[in-house]
PDB file of N, CA and C in Angstrom:
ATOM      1  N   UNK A   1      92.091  91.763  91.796  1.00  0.00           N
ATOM      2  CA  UNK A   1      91.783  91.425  93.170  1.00  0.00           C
ATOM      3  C   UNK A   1      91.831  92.668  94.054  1.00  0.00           C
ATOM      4  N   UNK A   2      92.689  93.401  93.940  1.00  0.00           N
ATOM      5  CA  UNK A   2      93.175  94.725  94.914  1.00  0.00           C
ATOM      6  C   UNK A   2      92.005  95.823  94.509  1.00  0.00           C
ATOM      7  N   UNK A   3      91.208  95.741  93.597  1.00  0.00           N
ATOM      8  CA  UNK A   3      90.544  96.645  93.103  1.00  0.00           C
ATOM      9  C   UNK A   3      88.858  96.196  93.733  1.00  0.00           C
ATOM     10  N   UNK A   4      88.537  94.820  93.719  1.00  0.00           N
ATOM     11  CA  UNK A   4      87.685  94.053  94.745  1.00  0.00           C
ATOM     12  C   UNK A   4      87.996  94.485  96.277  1.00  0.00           C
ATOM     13  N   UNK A   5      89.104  94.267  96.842  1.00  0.00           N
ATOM     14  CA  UNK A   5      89.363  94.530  98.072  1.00  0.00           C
ATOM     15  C   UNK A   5      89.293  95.859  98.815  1.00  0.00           C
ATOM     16  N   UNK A   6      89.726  96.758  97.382  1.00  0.00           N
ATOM     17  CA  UNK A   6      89.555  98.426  97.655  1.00  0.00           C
ATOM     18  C   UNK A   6      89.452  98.783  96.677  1.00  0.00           C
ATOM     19  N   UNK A   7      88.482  99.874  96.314  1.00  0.00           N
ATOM     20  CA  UNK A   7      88.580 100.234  94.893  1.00  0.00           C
ATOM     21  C   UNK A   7      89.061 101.803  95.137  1.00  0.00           C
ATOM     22  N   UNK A   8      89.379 102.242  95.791  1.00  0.00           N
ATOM     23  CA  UNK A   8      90.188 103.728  96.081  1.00  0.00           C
ATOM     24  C   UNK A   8      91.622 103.098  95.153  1.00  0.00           C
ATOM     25  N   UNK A   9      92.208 101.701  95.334  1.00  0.00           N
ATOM     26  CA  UNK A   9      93.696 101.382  94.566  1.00  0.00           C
ATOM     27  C   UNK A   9      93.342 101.437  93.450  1.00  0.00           C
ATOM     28  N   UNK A  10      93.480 102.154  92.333  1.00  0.00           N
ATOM     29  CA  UNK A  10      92.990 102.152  91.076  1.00  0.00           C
ATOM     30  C   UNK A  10      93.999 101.794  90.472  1.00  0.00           C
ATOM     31  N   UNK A  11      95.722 101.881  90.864  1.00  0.00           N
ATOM     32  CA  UNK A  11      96.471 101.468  90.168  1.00  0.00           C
ATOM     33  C   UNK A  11      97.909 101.496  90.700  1.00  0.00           C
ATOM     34  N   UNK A  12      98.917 100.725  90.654  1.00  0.00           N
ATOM     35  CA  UNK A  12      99.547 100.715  91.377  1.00  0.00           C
ATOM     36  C   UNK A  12     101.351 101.621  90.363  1.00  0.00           C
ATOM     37  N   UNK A  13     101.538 102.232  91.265  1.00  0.00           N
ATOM     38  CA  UNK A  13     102.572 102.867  90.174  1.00  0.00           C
ATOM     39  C   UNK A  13     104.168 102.527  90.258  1.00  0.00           C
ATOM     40  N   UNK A  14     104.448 102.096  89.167  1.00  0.00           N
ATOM     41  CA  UNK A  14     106.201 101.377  88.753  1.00  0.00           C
ATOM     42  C   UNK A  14     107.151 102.354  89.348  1.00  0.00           C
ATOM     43  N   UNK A  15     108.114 101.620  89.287  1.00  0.00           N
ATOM     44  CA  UNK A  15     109.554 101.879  90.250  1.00  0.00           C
ATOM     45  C   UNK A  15     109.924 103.312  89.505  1.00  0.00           C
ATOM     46  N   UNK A  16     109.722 103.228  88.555  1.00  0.00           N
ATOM     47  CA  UNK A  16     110.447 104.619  87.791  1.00  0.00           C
ATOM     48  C   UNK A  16     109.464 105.720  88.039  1.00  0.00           C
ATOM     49  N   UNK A  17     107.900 105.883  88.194  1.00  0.00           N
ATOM     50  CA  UNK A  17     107.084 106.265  88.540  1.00  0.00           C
ATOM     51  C   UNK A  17     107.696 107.381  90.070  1.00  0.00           C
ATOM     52  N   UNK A  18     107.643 105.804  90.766  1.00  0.00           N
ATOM     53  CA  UNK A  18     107.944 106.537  92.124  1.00  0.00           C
ATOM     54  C   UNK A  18     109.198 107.050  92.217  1.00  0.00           C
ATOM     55  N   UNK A  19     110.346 106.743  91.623  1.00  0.00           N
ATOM     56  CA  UNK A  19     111.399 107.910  91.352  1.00  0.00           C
ATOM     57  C   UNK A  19     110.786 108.898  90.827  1.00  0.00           C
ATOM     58  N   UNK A  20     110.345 108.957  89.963  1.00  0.00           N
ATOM     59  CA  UNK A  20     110.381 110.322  89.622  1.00  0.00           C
ATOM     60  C   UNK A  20     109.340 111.487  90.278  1.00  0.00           C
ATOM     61  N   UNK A  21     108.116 110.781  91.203  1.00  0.00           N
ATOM     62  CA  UNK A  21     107.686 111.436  92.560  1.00  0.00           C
ATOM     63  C   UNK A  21     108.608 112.064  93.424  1.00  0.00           C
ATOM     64  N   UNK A  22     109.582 110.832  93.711  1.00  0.00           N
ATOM     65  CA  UNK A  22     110.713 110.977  94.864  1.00  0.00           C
ATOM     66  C   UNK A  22     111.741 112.430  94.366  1.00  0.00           C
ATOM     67  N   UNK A  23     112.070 112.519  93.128  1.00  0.00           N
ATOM     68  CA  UNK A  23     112.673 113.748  92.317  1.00  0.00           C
ATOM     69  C   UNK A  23     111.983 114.783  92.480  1.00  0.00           C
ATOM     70  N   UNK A  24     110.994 114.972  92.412  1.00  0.00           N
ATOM     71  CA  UNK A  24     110.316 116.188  92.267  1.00  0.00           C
ATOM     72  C   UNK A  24     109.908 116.307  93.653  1.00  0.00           C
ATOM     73  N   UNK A  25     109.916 115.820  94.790  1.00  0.00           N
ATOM     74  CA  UNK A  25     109.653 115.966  95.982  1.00  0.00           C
ATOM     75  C   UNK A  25     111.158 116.745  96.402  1.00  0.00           C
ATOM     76  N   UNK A  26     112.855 116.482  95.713  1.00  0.00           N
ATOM     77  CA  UNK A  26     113.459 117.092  96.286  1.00  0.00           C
ATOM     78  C   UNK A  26     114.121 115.758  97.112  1.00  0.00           C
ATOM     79  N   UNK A  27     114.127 114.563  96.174  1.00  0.00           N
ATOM     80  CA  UNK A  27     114.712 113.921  96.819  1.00  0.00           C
ATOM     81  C   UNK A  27     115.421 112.502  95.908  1.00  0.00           C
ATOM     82  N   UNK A  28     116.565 112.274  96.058  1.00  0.00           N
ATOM     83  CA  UNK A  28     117.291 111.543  95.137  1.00  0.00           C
ATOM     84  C   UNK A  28     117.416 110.037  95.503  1.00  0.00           C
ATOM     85  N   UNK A  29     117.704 109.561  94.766  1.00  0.00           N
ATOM     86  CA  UNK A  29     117.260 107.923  94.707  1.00  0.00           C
ATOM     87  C   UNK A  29     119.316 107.270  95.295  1.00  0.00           C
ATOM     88  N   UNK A  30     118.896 106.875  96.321  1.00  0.00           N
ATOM     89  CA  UNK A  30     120.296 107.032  96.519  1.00  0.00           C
ATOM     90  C   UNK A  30     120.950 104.886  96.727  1.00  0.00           C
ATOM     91  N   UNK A  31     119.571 103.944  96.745  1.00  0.00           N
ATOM     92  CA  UNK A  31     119.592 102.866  96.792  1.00  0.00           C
ATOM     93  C   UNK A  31     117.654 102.215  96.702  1.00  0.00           C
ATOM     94  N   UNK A  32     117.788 101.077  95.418  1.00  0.00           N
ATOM     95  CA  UNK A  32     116.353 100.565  95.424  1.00  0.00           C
ATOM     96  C   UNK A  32     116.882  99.338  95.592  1.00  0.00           C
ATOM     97  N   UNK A  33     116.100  98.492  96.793  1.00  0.00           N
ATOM     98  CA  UNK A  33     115.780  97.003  96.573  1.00  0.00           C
ATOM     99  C   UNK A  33     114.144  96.371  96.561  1.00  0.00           C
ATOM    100  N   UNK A  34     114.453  95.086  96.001  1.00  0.00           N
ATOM    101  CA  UNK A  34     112.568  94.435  95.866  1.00  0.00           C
ATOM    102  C   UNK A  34     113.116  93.018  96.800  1.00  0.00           C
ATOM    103  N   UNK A  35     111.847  93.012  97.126  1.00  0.00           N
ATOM    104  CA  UNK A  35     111.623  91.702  97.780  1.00  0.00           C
ATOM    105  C   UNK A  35     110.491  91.000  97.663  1.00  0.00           C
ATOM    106  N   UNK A  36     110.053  89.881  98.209  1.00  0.00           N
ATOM    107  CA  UNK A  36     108.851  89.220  97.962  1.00  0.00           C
ATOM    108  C   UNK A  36     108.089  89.587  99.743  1.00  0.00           C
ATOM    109  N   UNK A  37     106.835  89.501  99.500  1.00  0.00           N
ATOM    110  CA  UNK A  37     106.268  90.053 101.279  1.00  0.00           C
ATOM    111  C   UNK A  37     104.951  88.938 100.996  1.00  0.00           C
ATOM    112  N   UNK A  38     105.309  88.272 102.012  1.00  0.00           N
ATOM    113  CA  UNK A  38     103.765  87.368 102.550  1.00  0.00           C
ATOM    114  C   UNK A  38     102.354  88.281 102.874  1.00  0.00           C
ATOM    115  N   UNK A  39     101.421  87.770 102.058  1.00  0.00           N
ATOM    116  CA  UNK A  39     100.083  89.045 102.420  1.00  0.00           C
ATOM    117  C   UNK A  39      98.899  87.835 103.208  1.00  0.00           C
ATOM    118  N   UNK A  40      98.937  87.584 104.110  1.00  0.00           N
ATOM    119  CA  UNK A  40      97.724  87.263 105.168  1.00  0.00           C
ATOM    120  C   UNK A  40      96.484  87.258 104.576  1.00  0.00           C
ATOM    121  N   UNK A  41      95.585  85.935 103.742  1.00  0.00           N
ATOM    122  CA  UNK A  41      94.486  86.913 103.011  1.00  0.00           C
ATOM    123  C   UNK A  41      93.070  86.944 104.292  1.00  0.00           C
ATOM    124  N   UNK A  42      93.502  86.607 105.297  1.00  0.00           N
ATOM    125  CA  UNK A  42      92.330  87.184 106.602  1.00  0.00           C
ATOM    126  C   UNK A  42      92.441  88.672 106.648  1.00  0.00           C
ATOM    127  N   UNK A  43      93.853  88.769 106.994  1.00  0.00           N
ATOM    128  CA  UNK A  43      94.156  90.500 107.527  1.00  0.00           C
ATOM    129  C   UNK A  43      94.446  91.343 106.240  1.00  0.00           C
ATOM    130  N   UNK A  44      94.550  91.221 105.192  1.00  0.00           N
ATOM    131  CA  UNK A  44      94.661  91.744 103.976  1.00  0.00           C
ATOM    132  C   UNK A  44      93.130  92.018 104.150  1.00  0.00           C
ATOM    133  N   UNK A  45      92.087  91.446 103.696  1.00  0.00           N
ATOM    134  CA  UNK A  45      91.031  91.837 103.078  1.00  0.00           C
ATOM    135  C   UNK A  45      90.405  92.550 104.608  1.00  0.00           C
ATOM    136  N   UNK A  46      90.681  91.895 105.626  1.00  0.00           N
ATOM    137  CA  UNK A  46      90.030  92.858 107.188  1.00  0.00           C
ATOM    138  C   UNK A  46      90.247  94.097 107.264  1.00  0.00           C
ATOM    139  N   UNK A  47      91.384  94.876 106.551  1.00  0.00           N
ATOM    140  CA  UNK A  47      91.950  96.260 106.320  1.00  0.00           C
ATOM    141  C   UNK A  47      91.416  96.834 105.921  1.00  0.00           C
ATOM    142  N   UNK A  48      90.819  96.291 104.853  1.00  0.00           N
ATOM    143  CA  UNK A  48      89.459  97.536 104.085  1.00  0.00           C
ATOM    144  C   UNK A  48      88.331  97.479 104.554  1.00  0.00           C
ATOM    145  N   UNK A  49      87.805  96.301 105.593  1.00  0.00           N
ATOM    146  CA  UNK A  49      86.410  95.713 105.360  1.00  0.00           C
ATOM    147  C   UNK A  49      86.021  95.494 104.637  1.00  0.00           C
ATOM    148  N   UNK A  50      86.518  94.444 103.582  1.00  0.00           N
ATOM    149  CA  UNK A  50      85.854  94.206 102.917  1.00  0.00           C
ATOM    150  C   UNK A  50      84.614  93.249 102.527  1.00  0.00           C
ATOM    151  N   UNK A  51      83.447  93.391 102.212  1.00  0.00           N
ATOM    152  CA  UNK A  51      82.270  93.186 102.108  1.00  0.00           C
ATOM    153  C   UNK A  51      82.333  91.516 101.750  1.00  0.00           C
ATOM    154  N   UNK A  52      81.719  90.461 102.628  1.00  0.00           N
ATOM    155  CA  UNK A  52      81.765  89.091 102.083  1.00  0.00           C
ATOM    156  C   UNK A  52      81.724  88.825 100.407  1.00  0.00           C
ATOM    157  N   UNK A  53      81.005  89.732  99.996  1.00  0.00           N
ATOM    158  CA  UNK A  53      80.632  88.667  98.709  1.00  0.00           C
ATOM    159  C   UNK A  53      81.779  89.176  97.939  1.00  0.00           C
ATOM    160  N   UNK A  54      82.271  90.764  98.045  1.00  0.00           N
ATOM    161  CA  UNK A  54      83.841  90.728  97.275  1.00  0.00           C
ATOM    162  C   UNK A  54      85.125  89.687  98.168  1.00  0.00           C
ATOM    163  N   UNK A  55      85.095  89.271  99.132  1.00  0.00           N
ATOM    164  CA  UNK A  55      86.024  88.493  99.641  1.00  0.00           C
ATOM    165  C   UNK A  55      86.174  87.182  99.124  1.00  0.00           C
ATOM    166  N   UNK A  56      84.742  87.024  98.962  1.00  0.00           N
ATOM    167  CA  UNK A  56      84.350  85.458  98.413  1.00  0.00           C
ATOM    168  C   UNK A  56      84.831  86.027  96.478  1.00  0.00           C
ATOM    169  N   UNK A  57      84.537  86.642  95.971  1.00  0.00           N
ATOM    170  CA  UNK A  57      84.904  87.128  94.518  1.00  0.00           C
ATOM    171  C   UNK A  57      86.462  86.890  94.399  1.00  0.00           C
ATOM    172  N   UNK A  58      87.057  87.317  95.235  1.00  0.00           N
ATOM    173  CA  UNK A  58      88.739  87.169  94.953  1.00  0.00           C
ATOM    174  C   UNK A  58      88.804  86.132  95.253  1.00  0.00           C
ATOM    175  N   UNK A  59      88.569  85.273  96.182  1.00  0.00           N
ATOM    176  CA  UNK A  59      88.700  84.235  96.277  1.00  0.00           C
ATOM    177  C   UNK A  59      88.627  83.158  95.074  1.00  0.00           C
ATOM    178  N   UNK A  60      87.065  83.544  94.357  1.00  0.00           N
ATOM    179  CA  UNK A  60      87.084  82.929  92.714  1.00  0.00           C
ATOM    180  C   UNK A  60      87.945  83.194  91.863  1.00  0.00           C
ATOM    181  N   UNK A  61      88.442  84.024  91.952  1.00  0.00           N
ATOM    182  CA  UNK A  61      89.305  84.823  90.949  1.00  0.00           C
ATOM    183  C   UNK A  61      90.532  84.109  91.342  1.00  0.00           C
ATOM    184  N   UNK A  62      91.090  83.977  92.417  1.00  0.00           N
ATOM    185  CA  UNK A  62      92.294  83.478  92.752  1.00  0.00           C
ATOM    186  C   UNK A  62      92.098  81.836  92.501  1.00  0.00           C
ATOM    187  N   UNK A  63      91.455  81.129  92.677  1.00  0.00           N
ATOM    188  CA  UNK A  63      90.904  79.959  92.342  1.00  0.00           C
ATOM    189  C   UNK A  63      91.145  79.293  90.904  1.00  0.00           C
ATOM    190  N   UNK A  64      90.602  80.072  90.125  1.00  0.00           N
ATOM    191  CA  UNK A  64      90.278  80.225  88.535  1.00  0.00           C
ATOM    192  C   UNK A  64      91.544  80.576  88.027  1.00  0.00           C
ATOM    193  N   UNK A  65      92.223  81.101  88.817  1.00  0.00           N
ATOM    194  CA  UNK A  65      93.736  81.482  87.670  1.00  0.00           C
ATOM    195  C   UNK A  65      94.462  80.474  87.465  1.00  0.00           C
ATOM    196  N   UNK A  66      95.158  81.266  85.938  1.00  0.00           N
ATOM    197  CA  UNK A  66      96.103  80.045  85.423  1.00  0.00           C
ATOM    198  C   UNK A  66      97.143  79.547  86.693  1.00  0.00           C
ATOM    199  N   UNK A  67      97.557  77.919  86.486  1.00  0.00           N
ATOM    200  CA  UNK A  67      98.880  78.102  87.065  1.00  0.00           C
ATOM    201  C   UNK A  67      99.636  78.596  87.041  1.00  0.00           C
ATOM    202  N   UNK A  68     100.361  79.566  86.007  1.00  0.00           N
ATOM    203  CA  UNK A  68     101.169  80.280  86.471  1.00  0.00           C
ATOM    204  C   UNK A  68     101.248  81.630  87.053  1.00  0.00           C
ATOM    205  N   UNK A  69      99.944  81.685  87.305  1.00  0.00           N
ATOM    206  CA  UNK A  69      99.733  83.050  88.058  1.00  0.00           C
ATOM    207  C   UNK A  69      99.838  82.552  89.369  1.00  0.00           C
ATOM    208  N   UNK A  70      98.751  81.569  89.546  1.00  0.00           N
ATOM    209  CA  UNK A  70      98.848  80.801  90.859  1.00  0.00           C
ATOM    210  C   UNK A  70     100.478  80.243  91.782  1.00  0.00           C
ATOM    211  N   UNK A  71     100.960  80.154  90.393  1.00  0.00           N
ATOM    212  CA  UNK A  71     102.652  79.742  90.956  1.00  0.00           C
ATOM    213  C   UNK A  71     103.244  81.308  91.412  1.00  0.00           C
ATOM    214  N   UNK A  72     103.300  81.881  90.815  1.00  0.00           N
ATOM    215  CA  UNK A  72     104.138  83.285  90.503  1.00  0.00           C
ATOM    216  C   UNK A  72     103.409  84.294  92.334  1.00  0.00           C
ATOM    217  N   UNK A  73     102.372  83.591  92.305  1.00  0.00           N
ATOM    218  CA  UNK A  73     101.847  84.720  93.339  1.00  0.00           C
ATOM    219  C   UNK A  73     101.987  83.443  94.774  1.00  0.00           C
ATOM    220  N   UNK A  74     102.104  82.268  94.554  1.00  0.00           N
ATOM    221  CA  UNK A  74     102.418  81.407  95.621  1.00  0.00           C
ATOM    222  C   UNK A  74     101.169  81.450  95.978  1.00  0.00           C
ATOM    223  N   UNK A  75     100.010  81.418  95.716  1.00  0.00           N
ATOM    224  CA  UNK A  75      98.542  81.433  96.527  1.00  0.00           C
ATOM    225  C   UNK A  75      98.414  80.434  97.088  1.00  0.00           C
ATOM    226  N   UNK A  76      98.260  80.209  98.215  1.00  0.00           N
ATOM    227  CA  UNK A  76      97.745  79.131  99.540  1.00  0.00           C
ATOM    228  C   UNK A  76      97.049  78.793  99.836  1.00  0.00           C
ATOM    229  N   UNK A  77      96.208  77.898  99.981  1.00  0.00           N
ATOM    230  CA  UNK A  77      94.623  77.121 100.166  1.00  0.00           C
ATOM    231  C   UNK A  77      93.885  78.037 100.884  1.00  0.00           C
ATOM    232  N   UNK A  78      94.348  78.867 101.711  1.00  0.00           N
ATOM    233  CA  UNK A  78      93.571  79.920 102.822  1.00  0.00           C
ATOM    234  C   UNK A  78      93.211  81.095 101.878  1.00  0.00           C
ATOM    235  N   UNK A  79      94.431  81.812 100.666  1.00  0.00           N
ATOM    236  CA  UNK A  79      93.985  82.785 100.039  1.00  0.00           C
ATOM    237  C   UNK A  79      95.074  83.613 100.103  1.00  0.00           C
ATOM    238  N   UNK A  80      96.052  83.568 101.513  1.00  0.00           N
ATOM    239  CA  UNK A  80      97.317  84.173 101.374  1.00  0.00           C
ATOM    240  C   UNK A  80      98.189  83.872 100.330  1.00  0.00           C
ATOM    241  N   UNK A  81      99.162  85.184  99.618  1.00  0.00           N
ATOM    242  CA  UNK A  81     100.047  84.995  98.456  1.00  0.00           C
ATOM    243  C   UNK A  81     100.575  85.973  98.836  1.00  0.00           C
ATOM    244  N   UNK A  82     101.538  85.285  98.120  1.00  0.00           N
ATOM    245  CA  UNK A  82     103.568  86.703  97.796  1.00  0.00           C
ATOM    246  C   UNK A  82     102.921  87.853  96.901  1.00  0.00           C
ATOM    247  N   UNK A  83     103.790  89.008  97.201  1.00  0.00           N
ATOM    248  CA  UNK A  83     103.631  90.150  96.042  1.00  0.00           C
ATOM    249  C   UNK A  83     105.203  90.612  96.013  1.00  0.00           C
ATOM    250  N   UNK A  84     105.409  91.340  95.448  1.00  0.00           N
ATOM    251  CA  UNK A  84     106.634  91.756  95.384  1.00  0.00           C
ATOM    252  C   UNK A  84     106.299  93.607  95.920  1.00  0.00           C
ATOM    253  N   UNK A  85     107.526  93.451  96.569  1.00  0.00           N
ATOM    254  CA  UNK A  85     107.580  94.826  97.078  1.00  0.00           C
ATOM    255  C   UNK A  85     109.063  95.698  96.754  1.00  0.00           C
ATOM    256  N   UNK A  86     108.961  97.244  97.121  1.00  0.00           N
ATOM    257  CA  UNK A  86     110.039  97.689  96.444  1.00  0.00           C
ATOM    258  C   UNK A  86     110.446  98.610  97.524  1.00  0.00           C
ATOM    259  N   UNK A  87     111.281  98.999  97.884  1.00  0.00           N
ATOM    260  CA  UNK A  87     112.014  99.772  98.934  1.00  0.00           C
ATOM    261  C   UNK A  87     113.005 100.770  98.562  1.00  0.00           C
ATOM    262  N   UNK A  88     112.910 101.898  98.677  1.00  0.00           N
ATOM    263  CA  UNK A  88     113.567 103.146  98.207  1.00  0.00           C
ATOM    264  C   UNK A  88     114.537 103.749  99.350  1.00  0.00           C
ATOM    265  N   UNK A  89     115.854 103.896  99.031  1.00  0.00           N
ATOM    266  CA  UNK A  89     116.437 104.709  99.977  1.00  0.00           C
ATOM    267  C   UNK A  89     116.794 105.728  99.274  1.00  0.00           C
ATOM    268  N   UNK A  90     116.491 106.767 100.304  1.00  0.00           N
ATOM    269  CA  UNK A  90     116.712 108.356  98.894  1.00  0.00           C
ATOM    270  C   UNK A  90     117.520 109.424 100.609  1.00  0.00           C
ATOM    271  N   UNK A  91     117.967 110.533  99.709  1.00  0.00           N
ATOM    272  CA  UNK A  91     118.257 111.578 100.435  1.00  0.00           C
ATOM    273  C   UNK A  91     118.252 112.826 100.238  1.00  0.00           C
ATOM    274  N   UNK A  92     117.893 113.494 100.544  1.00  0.00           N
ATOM    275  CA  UNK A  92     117.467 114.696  99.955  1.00  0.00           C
ATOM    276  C   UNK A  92     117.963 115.754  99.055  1.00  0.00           C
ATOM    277  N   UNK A  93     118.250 116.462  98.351  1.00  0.00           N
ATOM    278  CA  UNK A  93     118.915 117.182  97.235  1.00  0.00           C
ATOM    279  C   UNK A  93     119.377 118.596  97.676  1.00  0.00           C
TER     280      UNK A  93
END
């Protein structure tokens, strides 16, 4: 879907990933938490502009998925769904 919406996101990179960015930037991992974040699918896809017929595409795509994707992502008759997000507190070295 994120790759429909923008295709500049080619991939999204894991928690250990971004530590080890955060390390080599000179900066130490000093507290991580995750949470779940509500994504708006009006103002989500309005961010990129994205083009009707990919808006309408995720939309199929989100439609068509198994239930338990559909459960896991909470998708909502409008198109809005949960993602999980991750939050880094670091300090410098």
């Amino acid at each position: 879907m994120e790759l429909l919406r923008d295709i500049s996101h080619v991939r999204d990179y894991s928690s250990a990933e971004w530590t080890a960015f955060l390390g080599q930037a000179a900066f130490a991992l000093e507290a991580f938490q995750t949470h779940r974040l509500r994504m708006d699918f009006a103002s989500w896809v309005a961010r990129t502009k994205a083009p009707i017929e990919q808006t309408v595409a995720i939309r199929s795509l989100q439609q068509a998925a198994p239930e338990a994707v559909k459960g896991y992502f909470e998708i909502e008759a409008d198109g809005s769904f949960m993602i999980d997000v991750g939050s880094f507190q670091v300090v410098p070295l």
